[in-house]
PDB file of N, CA and C in Angstrom:
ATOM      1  N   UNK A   1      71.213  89.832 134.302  1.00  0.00           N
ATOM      2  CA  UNK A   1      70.660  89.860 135.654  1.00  0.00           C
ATOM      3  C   UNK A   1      69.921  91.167 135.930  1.00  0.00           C
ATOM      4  N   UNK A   2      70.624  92.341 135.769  1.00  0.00           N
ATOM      5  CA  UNK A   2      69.984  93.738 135.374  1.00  0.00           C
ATOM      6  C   UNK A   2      68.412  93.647 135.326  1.00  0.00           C
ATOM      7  N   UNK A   3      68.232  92.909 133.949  1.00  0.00           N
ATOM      8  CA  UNK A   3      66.581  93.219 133.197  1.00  0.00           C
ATOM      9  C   UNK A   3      65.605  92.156 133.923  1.00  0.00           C
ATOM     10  N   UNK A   4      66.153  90.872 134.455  1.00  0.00           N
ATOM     11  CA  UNK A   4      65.367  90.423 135.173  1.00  0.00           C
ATOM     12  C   UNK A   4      65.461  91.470 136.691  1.00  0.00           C
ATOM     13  N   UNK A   5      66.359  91.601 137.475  1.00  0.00           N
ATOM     14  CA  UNK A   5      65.989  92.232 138.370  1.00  0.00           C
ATOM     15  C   UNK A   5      65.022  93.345 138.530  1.00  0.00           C
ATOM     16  N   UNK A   6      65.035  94.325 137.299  1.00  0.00           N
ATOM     17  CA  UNK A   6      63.927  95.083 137.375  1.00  0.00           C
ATOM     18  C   UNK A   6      63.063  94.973 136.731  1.00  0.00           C
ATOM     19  N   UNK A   7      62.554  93.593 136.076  1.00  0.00           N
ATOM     20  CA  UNK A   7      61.162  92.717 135.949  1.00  0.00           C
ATOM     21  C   UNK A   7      60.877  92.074 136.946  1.00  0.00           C
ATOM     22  N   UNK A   8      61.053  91.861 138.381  1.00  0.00           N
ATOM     23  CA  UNK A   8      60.681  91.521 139.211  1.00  0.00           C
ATOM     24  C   UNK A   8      60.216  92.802 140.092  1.00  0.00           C
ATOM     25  N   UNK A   9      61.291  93.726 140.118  1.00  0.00           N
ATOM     26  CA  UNK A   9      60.702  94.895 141.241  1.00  0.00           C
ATOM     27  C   UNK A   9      59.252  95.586 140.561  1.00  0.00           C
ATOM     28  N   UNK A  10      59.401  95.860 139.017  1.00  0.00           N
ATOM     29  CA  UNK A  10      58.109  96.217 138.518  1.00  0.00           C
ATOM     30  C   UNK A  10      56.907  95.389 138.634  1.00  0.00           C
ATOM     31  N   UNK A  11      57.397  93.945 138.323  1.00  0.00           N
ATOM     32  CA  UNK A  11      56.290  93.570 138.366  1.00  0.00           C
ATOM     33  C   UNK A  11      55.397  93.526 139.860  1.00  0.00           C
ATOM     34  N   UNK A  12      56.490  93.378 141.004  1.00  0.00           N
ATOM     35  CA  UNK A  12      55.498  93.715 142.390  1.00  0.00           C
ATOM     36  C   UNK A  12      55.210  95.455 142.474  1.00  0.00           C
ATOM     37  N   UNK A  13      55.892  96.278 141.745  1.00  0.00           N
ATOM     38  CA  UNK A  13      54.844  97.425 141.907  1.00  0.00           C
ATOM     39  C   UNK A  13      53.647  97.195 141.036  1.00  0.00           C
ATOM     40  N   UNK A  14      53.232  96.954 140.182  1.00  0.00           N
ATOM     41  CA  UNK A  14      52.650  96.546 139.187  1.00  0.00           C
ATOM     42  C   UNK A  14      51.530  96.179 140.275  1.00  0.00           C
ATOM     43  N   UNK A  15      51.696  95.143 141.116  1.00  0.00           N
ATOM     44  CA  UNK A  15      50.714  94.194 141.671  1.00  0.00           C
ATOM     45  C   UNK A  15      50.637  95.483 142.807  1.00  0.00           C
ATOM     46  N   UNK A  16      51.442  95.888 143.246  1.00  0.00           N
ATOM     47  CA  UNK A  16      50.872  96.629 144.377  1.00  0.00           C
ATOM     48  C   UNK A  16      50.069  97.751 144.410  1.00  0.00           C
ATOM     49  N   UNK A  17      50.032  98.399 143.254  1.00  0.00           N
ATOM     50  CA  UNK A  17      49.533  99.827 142.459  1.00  0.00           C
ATOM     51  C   UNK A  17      47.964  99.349 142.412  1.00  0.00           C
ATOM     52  N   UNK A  18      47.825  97.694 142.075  1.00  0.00           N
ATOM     53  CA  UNK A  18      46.272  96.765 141.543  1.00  0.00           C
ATOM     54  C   UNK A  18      45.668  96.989 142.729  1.00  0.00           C
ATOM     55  N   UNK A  19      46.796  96.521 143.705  1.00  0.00           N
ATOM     56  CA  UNK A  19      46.298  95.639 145.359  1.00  0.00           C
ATOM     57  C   UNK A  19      45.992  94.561 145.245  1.00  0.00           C
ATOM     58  N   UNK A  20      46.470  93.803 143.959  1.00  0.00           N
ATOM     59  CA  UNK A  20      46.433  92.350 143.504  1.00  0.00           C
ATOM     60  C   UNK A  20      47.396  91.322 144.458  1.00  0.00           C
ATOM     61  N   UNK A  21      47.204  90.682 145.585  1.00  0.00           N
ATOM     62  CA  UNK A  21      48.480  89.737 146.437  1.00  0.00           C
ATOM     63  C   UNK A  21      48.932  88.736 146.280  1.00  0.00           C
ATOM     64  N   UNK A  22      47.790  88.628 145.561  1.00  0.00           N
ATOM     65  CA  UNK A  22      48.874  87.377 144.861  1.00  0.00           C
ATOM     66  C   UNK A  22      50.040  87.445 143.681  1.00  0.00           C
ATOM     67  N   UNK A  23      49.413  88.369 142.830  1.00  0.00           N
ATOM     68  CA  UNK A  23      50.487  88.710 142.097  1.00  0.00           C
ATOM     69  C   UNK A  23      51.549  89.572 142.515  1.00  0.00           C
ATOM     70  N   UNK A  24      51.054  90.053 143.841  1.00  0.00           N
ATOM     71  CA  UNK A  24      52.369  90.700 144.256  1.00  0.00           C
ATOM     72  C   UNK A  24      53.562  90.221 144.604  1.00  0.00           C
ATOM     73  N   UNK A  25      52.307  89.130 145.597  1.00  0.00           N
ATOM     74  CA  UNK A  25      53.524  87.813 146.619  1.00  0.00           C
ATOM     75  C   UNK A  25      54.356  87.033 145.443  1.00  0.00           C
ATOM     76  N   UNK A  26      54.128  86.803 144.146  1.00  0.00           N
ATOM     77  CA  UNK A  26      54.783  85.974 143.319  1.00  0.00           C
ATOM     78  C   UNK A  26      56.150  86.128 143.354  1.00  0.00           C
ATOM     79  N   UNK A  27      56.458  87.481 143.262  1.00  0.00           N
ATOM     80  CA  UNK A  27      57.626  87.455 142.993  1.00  0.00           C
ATOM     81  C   UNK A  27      58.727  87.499 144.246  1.00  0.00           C
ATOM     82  N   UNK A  28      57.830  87.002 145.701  1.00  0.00           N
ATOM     83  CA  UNK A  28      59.218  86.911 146.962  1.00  0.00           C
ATOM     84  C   UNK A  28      59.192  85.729 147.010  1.00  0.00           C
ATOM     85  N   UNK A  29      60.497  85.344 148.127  1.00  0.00           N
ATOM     86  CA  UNK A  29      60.698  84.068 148.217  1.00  0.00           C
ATOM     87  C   UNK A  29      60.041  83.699 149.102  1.00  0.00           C
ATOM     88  N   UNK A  30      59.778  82.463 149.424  1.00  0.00           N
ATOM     89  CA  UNK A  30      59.525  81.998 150.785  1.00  0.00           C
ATOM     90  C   UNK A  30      59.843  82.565 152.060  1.00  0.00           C
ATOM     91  N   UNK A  31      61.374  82.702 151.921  1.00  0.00           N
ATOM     92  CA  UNK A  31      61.739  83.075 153.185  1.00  0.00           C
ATOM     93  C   UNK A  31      62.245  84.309 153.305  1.00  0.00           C
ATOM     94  N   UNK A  32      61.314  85.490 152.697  1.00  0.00           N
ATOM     95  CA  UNK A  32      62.118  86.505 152.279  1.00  0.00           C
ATOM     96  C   UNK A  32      62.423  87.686 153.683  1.00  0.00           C
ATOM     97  N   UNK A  33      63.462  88.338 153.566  1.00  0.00           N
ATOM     98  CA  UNK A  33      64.030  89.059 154.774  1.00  0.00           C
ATOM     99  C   UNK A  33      63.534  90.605 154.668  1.00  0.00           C
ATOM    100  N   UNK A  34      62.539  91.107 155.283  1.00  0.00           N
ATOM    101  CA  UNK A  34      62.589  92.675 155.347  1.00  0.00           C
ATOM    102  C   UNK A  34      62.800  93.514 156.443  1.00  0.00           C
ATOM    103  N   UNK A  35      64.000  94.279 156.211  1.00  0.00           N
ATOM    104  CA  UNK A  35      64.542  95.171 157.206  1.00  0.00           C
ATOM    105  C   UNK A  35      64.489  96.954 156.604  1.00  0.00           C
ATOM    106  N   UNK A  36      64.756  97.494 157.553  1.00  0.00           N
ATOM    107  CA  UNK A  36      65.202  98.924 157.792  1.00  0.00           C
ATOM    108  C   UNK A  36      66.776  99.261 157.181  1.00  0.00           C
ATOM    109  N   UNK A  37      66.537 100.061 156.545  1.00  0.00           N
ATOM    110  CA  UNK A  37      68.149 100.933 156.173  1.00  0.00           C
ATOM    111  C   UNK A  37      67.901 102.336 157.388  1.00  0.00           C
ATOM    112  N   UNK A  38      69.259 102.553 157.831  1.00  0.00           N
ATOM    113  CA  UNK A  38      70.008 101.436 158.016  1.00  0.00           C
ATOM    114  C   UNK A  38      70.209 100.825 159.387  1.00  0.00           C
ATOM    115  N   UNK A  39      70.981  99.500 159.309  1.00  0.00           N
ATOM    116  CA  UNK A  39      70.637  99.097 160.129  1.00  0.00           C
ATOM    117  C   UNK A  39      70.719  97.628 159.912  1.00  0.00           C
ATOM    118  N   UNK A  40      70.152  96.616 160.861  1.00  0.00           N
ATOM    119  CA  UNK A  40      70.292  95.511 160.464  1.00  0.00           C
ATOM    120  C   UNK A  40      69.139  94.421 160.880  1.00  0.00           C
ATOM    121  N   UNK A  41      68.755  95.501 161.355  1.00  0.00           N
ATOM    122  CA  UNK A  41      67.067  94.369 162.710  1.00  0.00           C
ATOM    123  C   UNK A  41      66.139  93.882 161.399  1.00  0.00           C
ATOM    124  N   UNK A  42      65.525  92.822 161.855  1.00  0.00           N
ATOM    125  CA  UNK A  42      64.853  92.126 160.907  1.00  0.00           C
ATOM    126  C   UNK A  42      63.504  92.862 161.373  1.00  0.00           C
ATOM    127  N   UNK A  43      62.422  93.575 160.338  1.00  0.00           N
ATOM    128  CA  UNK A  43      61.408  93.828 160.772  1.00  0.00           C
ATOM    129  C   UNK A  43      60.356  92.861 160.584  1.00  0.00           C
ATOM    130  N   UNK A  44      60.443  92.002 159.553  1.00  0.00           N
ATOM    131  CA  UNK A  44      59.781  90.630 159.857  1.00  0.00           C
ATOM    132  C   UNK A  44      60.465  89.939 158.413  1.00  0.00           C
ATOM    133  N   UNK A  45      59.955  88.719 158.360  1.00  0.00           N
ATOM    134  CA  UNK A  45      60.493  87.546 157.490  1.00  0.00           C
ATOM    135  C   UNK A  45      58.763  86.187 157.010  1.00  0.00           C
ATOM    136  N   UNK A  46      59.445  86.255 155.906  1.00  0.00           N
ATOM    137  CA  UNK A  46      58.566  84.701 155.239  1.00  0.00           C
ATOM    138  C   UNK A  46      57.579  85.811 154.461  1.00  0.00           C
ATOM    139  N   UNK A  47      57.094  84.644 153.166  1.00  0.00           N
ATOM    140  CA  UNK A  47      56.059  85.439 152.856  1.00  0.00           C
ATOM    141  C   UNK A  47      54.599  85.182 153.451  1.00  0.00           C
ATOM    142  N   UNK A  48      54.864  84.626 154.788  1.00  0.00           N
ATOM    143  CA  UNK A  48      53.351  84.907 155.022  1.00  0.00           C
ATOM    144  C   UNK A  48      53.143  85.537 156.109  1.00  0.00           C
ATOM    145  N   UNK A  49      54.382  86.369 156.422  1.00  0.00           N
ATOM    146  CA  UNK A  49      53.993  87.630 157.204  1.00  0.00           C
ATOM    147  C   UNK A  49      53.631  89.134 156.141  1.00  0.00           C
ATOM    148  N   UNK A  50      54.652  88.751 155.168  1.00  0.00           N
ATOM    149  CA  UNK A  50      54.315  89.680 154.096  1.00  0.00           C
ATOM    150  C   UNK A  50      52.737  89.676 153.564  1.00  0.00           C
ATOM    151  N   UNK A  51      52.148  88.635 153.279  1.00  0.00           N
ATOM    152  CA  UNK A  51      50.994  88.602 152.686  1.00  0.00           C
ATOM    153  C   UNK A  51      49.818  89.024 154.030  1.00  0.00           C
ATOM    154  N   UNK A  52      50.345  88.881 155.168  1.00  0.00           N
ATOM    155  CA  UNK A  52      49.189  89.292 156.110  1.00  0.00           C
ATOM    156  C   UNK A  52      49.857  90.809 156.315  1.00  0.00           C
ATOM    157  N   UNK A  53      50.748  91.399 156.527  1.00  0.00           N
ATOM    158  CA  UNK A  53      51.099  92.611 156.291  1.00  0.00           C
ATOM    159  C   UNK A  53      50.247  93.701 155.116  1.00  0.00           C
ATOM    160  N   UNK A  54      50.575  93.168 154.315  1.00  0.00           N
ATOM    161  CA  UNK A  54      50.170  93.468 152.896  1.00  0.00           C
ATOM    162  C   UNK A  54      48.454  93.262 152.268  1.00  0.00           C
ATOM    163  N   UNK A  55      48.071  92.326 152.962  1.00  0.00           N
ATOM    164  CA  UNK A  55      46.873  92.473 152.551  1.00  0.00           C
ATOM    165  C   UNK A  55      45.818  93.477 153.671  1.00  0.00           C
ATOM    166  N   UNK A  56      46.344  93.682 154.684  1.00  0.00           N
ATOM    167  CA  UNK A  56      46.144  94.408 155.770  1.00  0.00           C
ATOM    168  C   UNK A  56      46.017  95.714 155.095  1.00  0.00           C
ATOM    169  N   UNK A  57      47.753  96.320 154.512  1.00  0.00           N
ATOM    170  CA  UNK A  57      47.581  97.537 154.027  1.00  0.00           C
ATOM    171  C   UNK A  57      46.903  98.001 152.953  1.00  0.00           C
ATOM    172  N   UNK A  58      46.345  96.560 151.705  1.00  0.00           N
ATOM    173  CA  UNK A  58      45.518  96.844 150.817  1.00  0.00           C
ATOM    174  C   UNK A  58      44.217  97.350 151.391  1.00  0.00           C
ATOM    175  N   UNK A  59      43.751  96.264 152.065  1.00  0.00           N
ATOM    176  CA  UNK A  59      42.228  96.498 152.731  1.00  0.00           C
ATOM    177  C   UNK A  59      41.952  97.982 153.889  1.00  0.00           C
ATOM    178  N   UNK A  60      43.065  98.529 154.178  1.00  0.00           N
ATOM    179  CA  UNK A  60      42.819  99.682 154.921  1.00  0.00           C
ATOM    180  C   UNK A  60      43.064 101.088 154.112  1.00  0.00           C
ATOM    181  N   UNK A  61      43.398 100.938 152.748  1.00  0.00           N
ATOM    182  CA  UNK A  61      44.282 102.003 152.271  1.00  0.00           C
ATOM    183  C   UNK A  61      43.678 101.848 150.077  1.00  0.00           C
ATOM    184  N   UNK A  62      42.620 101.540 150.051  1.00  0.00           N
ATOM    185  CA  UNK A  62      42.022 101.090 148.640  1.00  0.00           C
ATOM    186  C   UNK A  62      42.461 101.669 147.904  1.00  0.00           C
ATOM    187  N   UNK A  63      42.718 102.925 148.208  1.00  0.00           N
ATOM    188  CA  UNK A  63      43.279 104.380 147.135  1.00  0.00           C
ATOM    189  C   UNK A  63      44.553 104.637 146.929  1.00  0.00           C
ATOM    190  N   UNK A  64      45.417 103.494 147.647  1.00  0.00           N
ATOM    191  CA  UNK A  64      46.797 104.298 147.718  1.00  0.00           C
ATOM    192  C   UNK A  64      47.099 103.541 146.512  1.00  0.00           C
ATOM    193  N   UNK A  65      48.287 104.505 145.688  1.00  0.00           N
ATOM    194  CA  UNK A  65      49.223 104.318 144.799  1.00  0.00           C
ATOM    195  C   UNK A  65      50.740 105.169 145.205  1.00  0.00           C
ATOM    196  N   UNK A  66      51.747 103.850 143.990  1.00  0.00           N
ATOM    197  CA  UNK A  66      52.897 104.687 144.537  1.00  0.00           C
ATOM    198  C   UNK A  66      53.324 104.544 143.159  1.00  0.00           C
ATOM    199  N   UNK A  67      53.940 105.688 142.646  1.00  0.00           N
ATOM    200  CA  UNK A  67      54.337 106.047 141.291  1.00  0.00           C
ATOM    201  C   UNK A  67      55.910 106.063 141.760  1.00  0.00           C
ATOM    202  N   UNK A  68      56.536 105.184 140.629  1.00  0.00           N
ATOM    203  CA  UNK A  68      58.092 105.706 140.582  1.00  0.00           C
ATOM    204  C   UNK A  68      58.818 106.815 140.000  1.00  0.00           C
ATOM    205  N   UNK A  69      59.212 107.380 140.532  1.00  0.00           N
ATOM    206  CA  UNK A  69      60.037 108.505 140.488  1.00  0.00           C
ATOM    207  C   UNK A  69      61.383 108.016 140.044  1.00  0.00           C
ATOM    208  N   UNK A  70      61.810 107.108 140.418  1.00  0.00           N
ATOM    209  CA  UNK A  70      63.325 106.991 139.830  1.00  0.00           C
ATOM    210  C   UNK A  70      63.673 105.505 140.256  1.00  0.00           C
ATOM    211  N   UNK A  71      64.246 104.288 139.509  1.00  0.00           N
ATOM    212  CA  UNK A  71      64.689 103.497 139.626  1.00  0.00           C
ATOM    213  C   UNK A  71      66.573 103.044 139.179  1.00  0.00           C
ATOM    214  N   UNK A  72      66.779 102.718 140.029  1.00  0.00           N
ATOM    215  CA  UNK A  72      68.677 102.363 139.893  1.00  0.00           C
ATOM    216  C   UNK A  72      68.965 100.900 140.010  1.00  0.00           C
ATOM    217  N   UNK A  73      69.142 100.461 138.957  1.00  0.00           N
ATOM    218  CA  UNK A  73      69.640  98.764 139.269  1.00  0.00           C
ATOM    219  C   UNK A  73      71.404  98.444 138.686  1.00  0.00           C
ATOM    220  N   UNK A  74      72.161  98.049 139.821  1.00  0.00           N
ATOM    221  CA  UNK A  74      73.404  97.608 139.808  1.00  0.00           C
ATOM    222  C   UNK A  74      73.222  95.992 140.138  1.00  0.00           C
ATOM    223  N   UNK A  75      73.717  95.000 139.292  1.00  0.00           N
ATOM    224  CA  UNK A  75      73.729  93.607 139.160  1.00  0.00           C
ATOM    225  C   UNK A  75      72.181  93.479 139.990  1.00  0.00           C
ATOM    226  N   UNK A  76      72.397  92.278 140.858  1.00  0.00           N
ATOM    227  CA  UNK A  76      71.083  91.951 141.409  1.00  0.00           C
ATOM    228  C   UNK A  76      70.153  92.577 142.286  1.00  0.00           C
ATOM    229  N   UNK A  77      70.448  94.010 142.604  1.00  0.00           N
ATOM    230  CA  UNK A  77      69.719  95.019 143.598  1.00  0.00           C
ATOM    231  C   UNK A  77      69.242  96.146 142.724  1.00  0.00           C
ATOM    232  N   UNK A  78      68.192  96.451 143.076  1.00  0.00           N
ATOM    233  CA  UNK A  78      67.317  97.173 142.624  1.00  0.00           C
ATOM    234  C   UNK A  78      66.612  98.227 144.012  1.00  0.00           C
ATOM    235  N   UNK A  79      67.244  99.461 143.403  1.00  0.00           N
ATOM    236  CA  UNK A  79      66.692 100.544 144.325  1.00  0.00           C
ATOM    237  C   UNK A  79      65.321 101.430 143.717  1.00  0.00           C
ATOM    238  N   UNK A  80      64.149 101.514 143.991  1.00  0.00           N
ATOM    239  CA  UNK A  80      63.045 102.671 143.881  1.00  0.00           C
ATOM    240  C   UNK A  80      63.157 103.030 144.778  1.00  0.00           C
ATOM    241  N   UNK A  81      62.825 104.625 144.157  1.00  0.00           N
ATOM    242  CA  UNK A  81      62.628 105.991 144.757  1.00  0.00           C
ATOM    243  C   UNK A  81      60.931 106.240 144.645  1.00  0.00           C
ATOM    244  N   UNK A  82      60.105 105.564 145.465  1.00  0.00           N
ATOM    245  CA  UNK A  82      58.787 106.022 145.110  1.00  0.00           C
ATOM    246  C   UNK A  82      57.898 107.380 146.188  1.00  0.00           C
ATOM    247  N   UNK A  83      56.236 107.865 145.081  1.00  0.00           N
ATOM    248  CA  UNK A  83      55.688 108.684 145.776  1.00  0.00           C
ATOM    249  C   UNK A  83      54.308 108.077 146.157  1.00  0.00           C
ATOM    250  N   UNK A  84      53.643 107.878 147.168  1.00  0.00           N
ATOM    251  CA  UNK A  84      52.834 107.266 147.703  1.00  0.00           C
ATOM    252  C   UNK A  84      51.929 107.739 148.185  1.00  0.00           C
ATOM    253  N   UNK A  85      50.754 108.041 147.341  1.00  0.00           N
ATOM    254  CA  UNK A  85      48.966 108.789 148.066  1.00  0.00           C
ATOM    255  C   UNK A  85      48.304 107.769 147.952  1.00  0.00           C
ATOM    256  N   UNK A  86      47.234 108.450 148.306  1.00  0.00           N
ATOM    257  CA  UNK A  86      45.550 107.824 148.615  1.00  0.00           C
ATOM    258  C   UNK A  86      45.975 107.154 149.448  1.00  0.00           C
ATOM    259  N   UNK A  87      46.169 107.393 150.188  1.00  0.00           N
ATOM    260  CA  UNK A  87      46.522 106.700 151.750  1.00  0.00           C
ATOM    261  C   UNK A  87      45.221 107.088 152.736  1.00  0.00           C
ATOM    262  N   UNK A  88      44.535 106.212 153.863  1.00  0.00           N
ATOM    263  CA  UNK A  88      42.847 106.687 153.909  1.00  0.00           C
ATOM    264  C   UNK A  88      43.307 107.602 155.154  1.00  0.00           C
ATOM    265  N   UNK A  89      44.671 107.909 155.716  1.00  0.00           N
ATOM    266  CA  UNK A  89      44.815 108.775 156.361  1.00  0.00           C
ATOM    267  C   UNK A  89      45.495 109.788 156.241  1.00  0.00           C
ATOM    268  N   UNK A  90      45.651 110.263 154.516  1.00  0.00           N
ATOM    269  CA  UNK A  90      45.660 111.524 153.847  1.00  0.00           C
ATOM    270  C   UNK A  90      47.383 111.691 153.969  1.00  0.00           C
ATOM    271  N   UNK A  91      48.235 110.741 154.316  1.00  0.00           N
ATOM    272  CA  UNK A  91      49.582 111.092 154.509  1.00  0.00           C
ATOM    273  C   UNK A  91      50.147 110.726 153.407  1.00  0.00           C
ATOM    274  N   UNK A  92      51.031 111.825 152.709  1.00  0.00           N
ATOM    275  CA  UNK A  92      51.991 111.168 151.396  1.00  0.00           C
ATOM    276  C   UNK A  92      53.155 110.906 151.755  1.00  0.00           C
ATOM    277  N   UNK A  93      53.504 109.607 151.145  1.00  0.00           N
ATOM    278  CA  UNK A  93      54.915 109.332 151.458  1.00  0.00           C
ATOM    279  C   UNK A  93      56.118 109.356 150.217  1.00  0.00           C
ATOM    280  N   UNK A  94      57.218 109.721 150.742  1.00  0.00           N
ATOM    281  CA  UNK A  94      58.472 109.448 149.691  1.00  0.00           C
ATOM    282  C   UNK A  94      59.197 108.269 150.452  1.00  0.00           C
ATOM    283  N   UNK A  95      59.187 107.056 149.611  1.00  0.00           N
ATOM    284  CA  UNK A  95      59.594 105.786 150.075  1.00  0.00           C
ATOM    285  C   UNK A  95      60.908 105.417 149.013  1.00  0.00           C
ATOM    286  N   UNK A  96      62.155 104.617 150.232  1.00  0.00           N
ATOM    287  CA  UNK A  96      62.748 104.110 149.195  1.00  0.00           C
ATOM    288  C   UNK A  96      63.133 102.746 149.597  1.00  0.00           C
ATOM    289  N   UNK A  97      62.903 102.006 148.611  1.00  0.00           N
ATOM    290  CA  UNK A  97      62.825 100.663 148.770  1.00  0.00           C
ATOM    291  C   UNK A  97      64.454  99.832 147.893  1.00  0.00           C
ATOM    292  N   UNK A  98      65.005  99.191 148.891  1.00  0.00           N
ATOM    293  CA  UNK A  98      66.418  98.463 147.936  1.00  0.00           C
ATOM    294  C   UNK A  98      65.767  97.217 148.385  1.00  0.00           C
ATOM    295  N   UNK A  99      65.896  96.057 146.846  1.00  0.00           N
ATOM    296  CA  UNK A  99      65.586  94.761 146.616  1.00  0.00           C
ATOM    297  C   UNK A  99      66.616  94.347 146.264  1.00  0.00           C
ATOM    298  N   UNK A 100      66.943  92.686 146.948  1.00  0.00           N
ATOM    299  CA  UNK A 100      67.981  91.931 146.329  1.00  0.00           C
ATOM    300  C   UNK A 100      67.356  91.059 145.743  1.00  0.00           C
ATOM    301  N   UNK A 101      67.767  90.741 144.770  1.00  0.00           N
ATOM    302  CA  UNK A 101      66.857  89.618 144.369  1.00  0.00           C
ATOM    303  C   UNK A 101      68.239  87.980 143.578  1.00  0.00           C
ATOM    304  N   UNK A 102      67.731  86.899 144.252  1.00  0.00           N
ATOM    305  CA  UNK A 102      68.730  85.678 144.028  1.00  0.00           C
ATOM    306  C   UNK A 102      67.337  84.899 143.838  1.00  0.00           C
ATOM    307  N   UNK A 103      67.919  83.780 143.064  1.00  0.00           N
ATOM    308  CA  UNK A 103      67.492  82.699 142.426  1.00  0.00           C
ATOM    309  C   UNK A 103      65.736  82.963 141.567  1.00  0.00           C
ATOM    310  N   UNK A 104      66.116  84.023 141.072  1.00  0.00           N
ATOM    311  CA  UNK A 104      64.701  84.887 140.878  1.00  0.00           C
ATOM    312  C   UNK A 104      63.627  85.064 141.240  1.00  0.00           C
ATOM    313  N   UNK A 105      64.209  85.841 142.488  1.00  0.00           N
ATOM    314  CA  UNK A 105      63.190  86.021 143.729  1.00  0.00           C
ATOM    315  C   UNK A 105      63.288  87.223 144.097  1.00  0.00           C
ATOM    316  N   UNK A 106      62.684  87.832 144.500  1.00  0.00           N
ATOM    317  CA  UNK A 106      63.367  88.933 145.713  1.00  0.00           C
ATOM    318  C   UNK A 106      63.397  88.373 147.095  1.00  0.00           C
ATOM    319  N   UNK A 107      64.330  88.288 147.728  1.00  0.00           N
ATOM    320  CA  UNK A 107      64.760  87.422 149.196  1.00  0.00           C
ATOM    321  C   UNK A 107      64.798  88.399 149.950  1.00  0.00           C
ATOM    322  N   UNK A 108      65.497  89.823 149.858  1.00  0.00           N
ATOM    323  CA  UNK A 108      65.592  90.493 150.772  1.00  0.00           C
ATOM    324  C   UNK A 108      65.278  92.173 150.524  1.00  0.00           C
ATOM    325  N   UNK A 109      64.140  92.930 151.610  1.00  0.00           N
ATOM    326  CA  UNK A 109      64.072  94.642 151.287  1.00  0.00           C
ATOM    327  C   UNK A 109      64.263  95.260 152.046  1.00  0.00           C
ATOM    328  N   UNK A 110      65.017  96.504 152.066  1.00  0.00           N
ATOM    329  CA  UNK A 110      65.216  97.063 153.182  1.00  0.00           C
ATOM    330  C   UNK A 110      64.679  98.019 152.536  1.00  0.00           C
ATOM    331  N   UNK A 111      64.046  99.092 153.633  1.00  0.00           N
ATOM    332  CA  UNK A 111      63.219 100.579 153.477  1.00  0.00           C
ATOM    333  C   UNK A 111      64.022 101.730 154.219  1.00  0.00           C
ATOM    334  N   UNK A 112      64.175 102.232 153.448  1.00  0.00           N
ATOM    335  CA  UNK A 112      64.943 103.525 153.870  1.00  0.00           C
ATOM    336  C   UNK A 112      63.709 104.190 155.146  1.00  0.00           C
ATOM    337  N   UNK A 113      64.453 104.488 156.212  1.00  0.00           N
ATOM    338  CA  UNK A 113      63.509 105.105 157.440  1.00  0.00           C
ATOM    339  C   UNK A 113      64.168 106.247 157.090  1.00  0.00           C
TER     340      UNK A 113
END
């Protein structure tokens, strides 16, 4: 479960590093859940808030990349530690992202605020 779990989180950095969405979106579920750590509020759900989210931040942000710095996977969750430029409003971020991933999907992310 391990090596698939972090063949799924790579492969959506992979797609997100491109700004490729479709290959990004491949790997969530339908109904996938993204929230805030910590905490519990849903900041939105489905992938087709994700894909209008997401293609939003491709098309405003062409330059950004996020390089991993450190990845931790225990059974089906997968934590990156990423660093995030070319952002078109010059802000770098240190992001950390925990993925669950069931029925080989990722269903649910929460972002460290």
């Amino acid at each position: 479960m391990e090596e698939k779990a972090a063949l799924l989180a790579q492969h959506q950095l992979d797609a997100y590093n491109q700004q490729n969405i479709e290959e990004f979106l491949e790997v969530y579920s339908e109904d996938v859940v993204v929230r805030h750590f910590p905490g519990d509020e849903v900041v939105y759900s489905g992938k087709d808030k994700l894909r209008e989210r997401y293609s939003l931040l491709f098309k405003n942000n062409p330059n950004q990349h996020a390089e991993l710095l450190s990845r931790m996977v225990k059974g089906n969750i997968v934590i990156d530690h990423e660093y995030v430029t070319g952002r078109s409003n010059g802000q770098v971020i240190k992001a950390v992202a925990m993925y669950e991933i069931l029925d080989n999907k990722i269903q649910k992310v929460w972002f460290v605020k």
